[in-house]
C-alpha atoms as a PDB file:
ATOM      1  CA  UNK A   1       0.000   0.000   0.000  1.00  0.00           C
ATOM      2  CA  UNK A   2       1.340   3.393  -0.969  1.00  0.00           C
ATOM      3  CA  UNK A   3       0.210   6.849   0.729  1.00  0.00           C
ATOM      4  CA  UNK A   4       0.550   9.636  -0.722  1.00  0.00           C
ATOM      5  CA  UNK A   5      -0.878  13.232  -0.835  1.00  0.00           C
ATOM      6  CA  UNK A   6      -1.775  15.624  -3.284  1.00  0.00           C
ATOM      7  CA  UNK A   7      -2.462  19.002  -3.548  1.00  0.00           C
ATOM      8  CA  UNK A   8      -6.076  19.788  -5.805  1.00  0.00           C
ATOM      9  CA  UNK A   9      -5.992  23.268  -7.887  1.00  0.00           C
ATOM     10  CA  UNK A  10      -9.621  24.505  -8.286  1.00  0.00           C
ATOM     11  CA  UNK A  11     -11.611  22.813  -5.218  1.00  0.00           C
ATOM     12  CA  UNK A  12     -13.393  25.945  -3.485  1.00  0.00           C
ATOM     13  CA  UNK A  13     -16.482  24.398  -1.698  1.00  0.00           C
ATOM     14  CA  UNK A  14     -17.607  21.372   0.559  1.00  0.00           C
ATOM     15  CA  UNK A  15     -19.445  20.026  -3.247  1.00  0.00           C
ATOM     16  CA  UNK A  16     -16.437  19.790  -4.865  1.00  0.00           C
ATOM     17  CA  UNK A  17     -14.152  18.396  -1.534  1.00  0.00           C
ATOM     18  CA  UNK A  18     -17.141  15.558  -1.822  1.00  0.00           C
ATOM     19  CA  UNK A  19     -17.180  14.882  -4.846  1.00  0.00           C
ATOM     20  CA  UNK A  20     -14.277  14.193  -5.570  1.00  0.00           C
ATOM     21  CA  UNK A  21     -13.988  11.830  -2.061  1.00  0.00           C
ATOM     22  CA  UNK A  22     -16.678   9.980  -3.693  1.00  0.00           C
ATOM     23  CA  UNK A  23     -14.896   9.372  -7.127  1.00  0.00           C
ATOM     24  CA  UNK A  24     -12.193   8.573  -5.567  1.00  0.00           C
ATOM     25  CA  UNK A  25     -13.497   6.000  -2.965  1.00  0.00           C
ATOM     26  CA  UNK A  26     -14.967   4.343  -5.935  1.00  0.00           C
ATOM     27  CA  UNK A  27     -11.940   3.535  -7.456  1.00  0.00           C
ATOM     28  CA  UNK A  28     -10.965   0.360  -7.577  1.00  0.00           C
ATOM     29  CA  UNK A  29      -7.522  -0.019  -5.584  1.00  0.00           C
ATOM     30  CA  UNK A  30      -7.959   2.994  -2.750  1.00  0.00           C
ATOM     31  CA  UNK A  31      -8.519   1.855   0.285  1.00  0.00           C
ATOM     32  CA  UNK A  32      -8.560   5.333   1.645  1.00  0.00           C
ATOM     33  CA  UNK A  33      -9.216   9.048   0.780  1.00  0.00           C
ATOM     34  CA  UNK A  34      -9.669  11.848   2.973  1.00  0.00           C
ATOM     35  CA  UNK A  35     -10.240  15.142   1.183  1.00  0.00           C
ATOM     36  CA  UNK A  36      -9.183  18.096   2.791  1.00  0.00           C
ATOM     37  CA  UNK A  37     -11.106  21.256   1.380  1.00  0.00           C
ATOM     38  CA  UNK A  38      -9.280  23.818   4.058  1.00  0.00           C
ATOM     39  CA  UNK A  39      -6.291  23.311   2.601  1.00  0.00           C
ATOM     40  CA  UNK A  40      -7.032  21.966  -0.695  1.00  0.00           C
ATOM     41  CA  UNK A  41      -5.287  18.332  -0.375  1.00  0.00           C
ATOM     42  CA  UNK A  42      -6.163  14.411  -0.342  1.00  0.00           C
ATOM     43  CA  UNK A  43      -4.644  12.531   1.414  1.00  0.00           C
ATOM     44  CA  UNK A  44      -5.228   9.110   0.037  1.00  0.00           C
ATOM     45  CA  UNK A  45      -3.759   5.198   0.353  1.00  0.00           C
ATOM     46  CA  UNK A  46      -3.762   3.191  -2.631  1.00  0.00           C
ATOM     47  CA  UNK A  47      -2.557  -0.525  -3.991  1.00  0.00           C
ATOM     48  CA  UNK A  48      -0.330   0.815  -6.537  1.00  0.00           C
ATOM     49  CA  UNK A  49      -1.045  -2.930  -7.980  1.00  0.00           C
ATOM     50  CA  UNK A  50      -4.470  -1.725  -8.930  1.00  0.00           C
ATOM     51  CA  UNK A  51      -3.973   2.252  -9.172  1.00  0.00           C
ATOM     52  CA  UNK A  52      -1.236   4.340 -10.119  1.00  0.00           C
ATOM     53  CA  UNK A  53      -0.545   8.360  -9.565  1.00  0.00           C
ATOM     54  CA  UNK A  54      -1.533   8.951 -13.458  1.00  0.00           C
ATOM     55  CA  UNK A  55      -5.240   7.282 -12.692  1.00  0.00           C
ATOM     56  CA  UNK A  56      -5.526   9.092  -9.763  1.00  0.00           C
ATOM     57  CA  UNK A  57      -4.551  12.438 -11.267  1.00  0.00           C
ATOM     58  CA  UNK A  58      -6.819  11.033 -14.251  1.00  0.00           C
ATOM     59  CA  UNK A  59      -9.931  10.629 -12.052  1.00  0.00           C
ATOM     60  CA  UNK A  60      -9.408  14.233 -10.183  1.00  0.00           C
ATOM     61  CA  UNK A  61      -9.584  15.785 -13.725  1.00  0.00           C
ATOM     62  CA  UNK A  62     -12.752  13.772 -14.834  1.00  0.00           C
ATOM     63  CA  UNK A  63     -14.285  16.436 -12.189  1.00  0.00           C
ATOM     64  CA  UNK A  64     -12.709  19.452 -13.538  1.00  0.00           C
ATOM     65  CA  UNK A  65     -10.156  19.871 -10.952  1.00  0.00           C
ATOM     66  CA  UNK A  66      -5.927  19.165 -11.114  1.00  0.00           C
ATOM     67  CA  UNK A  67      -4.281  17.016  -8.768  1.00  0.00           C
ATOM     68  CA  UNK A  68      -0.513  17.616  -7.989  1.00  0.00           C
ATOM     69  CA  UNK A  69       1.500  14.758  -6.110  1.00  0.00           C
ATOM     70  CA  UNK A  70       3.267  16.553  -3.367  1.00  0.00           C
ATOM     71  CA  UNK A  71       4.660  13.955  -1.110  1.00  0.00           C
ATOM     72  CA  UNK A  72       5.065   9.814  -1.095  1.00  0.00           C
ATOM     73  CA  UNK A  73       5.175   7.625   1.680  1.00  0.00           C
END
């Protein structure tokens, strides 16, 4: 399991911070996503077997927002 966090360009209100929670939840692979709207970042713990940074950066876009890896654990 990887975690990693990333820091989400355009997210302004608690619709958008749920959103994309929801997305991401639904993706098959994270086990965990906590979405952080006060200071725009998810924090989120993936089987990088099953999901990789690009789909996850991917799946933030399908919303209308960008997603910026900012640190790997």
């Amino acid at each position: 399991m990887k975690k990693a966090e990333y820091n989400v360009i355009g997210m302004h209100c608690v619709s958008c911070s749920t959103a994309i929670s929801k997305l991401l939840s639904k993706t098959k692979g994270v086990s965990d996503v906590e979405v952080r709207l006060s200071d725009s970042k998810i924090d989120i713990i993936y089987d990088e077997s099953l999901v990789d940074n690009k789909k996850i950066v991917e799946q933030v876009a399908r919303l209308g927002y960008k997603a910026v890896e900012s640190k790997t654990e």
